[in-house]
Protein backbone atom coordinates (compact mmCIF):
# COMPACT_ATOMS: atom_id res chain seq x y z
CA UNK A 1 -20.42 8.05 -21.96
CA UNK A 2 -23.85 7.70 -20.30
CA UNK A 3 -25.49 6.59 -17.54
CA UNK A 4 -26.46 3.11 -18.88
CA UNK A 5 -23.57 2.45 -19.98
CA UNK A 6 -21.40 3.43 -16.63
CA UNK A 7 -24.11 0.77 -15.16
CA UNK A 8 -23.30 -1.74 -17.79
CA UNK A 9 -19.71 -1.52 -16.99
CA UNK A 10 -20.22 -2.22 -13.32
CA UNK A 11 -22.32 -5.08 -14.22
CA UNK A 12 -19.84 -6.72 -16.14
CA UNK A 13 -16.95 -6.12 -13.35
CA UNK A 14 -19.09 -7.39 -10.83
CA UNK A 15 -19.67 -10.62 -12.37
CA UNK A 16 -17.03 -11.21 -13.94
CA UNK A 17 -13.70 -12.70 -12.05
CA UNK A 18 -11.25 -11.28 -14.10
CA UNK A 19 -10.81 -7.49 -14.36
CA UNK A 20 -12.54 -6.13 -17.68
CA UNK A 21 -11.09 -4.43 -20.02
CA UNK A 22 -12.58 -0.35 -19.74
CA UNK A 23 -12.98 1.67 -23.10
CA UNK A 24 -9.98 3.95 -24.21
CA UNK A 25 -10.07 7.62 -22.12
CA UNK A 26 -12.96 5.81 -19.58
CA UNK A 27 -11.57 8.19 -16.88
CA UNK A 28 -11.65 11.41 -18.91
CA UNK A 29 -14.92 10.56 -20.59
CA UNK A 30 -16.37 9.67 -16.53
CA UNK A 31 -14.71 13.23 -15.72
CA UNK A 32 -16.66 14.86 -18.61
CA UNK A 33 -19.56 13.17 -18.13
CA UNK A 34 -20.18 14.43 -14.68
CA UNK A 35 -19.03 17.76 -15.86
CA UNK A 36 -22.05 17.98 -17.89
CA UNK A 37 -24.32 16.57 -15.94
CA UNK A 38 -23.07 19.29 -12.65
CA UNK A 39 -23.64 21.97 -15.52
CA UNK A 40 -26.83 20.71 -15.98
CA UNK A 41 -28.12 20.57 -12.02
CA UNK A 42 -26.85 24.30 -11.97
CA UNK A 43 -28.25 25.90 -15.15
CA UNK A 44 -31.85 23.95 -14.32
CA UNK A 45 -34.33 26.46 -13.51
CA UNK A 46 -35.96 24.16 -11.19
CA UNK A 47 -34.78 21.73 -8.96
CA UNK A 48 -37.51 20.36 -7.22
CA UNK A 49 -39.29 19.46 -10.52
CA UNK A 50 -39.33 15.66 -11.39
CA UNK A 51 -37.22 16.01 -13.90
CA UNK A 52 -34.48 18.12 -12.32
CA UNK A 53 -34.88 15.35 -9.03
CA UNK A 54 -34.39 12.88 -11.63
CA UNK A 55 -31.43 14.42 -12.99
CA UNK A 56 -30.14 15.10 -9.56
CA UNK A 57 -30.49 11.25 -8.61
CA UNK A 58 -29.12 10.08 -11.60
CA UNK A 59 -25.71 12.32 -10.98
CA UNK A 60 -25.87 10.69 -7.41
CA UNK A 61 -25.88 7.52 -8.90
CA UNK A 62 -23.36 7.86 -11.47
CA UNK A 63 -20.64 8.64 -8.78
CA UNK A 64 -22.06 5.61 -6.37
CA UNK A 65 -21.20 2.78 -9.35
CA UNK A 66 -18.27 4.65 -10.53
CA UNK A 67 -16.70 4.27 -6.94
CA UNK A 68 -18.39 0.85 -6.81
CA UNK A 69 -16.72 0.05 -10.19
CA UNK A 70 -13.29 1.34 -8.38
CA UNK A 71 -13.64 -0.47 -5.52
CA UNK A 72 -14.50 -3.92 -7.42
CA UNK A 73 -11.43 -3.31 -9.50
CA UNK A 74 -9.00 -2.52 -7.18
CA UNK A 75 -10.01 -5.63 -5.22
CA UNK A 76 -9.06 -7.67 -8.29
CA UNK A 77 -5.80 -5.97 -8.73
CA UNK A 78 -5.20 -7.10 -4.95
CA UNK A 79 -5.90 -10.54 -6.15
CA UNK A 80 -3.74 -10.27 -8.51
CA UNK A 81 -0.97 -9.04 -6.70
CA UNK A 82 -1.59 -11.89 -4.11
CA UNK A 83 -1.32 -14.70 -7.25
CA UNK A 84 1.97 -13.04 -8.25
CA UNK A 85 3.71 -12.90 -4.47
CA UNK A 86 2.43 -16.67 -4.13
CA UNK A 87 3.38 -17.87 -7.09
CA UNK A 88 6.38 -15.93 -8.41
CA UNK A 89 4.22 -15.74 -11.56
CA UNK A 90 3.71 -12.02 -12.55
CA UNK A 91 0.33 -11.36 -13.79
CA UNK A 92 1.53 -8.62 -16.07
CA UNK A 93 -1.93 -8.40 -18.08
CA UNK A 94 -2.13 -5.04 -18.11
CA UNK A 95 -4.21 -4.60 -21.36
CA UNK A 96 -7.36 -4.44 -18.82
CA UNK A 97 -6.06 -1.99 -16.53
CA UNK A 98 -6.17 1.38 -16.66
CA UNK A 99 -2.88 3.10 -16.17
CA UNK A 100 -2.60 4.36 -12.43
CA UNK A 101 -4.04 0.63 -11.80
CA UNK A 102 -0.71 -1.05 -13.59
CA UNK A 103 1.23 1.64 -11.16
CA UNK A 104 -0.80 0.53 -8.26
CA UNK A 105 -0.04 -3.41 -8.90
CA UNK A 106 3.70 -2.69 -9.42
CA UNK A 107 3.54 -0.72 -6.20
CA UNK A 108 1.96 -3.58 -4.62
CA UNK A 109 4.25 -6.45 -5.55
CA UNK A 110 7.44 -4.76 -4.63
CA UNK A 111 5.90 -3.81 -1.04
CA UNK A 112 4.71 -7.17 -0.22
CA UNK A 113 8.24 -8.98 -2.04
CA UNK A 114 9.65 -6.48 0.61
CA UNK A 115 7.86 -7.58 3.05
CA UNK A 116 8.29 -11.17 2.41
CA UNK A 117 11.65 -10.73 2.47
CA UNK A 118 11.85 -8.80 5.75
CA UNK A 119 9.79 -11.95 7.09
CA UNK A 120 12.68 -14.03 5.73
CA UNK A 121 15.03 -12.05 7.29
CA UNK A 122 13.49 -12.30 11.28
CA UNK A 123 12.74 -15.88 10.64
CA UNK A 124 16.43 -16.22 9.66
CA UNK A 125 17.42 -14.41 12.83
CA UNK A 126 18.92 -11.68 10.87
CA UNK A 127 16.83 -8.05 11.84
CA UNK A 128 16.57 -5.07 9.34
CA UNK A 129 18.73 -2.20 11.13
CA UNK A 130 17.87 1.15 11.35
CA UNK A 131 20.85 3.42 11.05
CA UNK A 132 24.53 2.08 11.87
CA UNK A 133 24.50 -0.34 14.69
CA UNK A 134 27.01 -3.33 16.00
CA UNK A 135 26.42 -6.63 17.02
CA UNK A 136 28.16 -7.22 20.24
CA UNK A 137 28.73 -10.06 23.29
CA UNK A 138 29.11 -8.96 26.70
CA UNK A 139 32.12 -9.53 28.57
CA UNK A 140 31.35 -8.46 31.97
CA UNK A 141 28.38 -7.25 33.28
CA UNK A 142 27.56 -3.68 32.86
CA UNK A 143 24.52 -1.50 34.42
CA UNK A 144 21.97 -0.06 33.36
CA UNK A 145 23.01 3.33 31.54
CA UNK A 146 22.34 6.31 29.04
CA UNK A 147 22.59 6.15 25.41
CA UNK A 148 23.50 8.88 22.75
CA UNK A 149 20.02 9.62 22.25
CA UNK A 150 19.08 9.68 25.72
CA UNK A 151 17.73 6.42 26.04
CA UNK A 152 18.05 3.98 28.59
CA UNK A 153 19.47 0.58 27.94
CA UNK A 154 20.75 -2.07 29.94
CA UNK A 155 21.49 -3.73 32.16
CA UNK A 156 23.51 -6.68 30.70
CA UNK A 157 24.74 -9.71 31.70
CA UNK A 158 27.78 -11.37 30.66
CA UNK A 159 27.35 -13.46 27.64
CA UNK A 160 24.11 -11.53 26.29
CA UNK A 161 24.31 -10.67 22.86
CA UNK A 162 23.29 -6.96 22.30
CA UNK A 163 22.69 -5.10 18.58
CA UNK A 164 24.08 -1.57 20.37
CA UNK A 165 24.12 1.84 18.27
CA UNK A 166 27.52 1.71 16.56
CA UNK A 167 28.67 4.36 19.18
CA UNK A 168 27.89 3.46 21.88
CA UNK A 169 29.25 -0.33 20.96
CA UNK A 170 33.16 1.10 20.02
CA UNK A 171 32.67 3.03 23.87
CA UNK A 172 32.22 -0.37 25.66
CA UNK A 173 34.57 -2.23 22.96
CA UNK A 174 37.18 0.48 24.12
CA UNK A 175 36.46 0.10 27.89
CA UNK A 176 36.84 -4.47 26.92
CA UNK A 177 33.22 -4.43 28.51
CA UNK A 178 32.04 -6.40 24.83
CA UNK A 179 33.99 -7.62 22.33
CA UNK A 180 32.44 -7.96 18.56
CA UNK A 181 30.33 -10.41 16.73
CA UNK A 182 31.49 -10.69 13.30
């Protein structure tokens, strides 16, 4: 790998809309390119020359448009994702991604088909519970009061339906203050 040809790989992604196939190893041979070229900066004898500020800008360089090329990549992969949460279509390509970018875009769909369906599930009244809590109706009115973990809740009226911590609910339920929602 070289310079131009790090550059010519950014051109393409950039213009192109589809994600572009990288050569075999482009990673590794990226990694060992800069290796080099660090090896170089440090064994120059002198650094302020043209040649060694040439060098020096040309390493600079090489790490801008790799994190360009990145960038412009992992923006397509979001696009991607997007088509395949829309459409139910999976984009599953992956003979132009490079391997932590296929794990990225599986990542991606299952977190936003997660999400969607968390969407579905307030929209559908129903609310993603965190630990073990019970749906209950009040039967008389009750004050305001103390929780197992300290908090305060309440007060209710009678009627209101309260998602209580599972505890606290078969205390009241006990006491006929609420009575279950199945």
């Amino acid at each position: 790998m070289d310079y131009t040809e790090l550059y010519e790989l950014l051109r393409k992604e950039k213009y192109a809309d589809s994600l572009q196939t990288l050569p075999k190893g482009f990673v590794d041979d990226f990694s060992t390119y800069l290796r080099e070229r660090r090896a170089s900066l440090a064994d120059s004898s002198d650094l302020f020359s043209e040649e060694g500020l040439k060098s020096k800008k040309q390493f600079e360089n090489a790490l801008s448009i790799f994190k360009e090329l990145m960038r412009i990549r992992k923006r397509k992969i979001l696009n991607l994702v997007f088509v395949a949460s829309e459409t139910g279509i999976m984009k599953r390509d992956f003979s132009t991604m490079l391997s932590f970018e296929q794990a990225l875009f599986e990542r991606l769909v299952l977190a936003v088909e997660d999400a969607d369906k968390e969407l579905q599930q307030q929209l559908h009244g129903a609310r993603a519970i965190l630990g073990e809590n019970k749906m209950v109706i009040v039967r008389q009115p009750i004050a305001e009061f103390v929780d197992m973990n300290g908090g305060v809740i309440g007060p209710f009226d009678t009627g209101a339906l309260v998602n209580l911590d599972a505890k606290v609910a078969d205390i009241l339920l006990a006491e006929q203050k609420v009575s279950l929602v199945d």
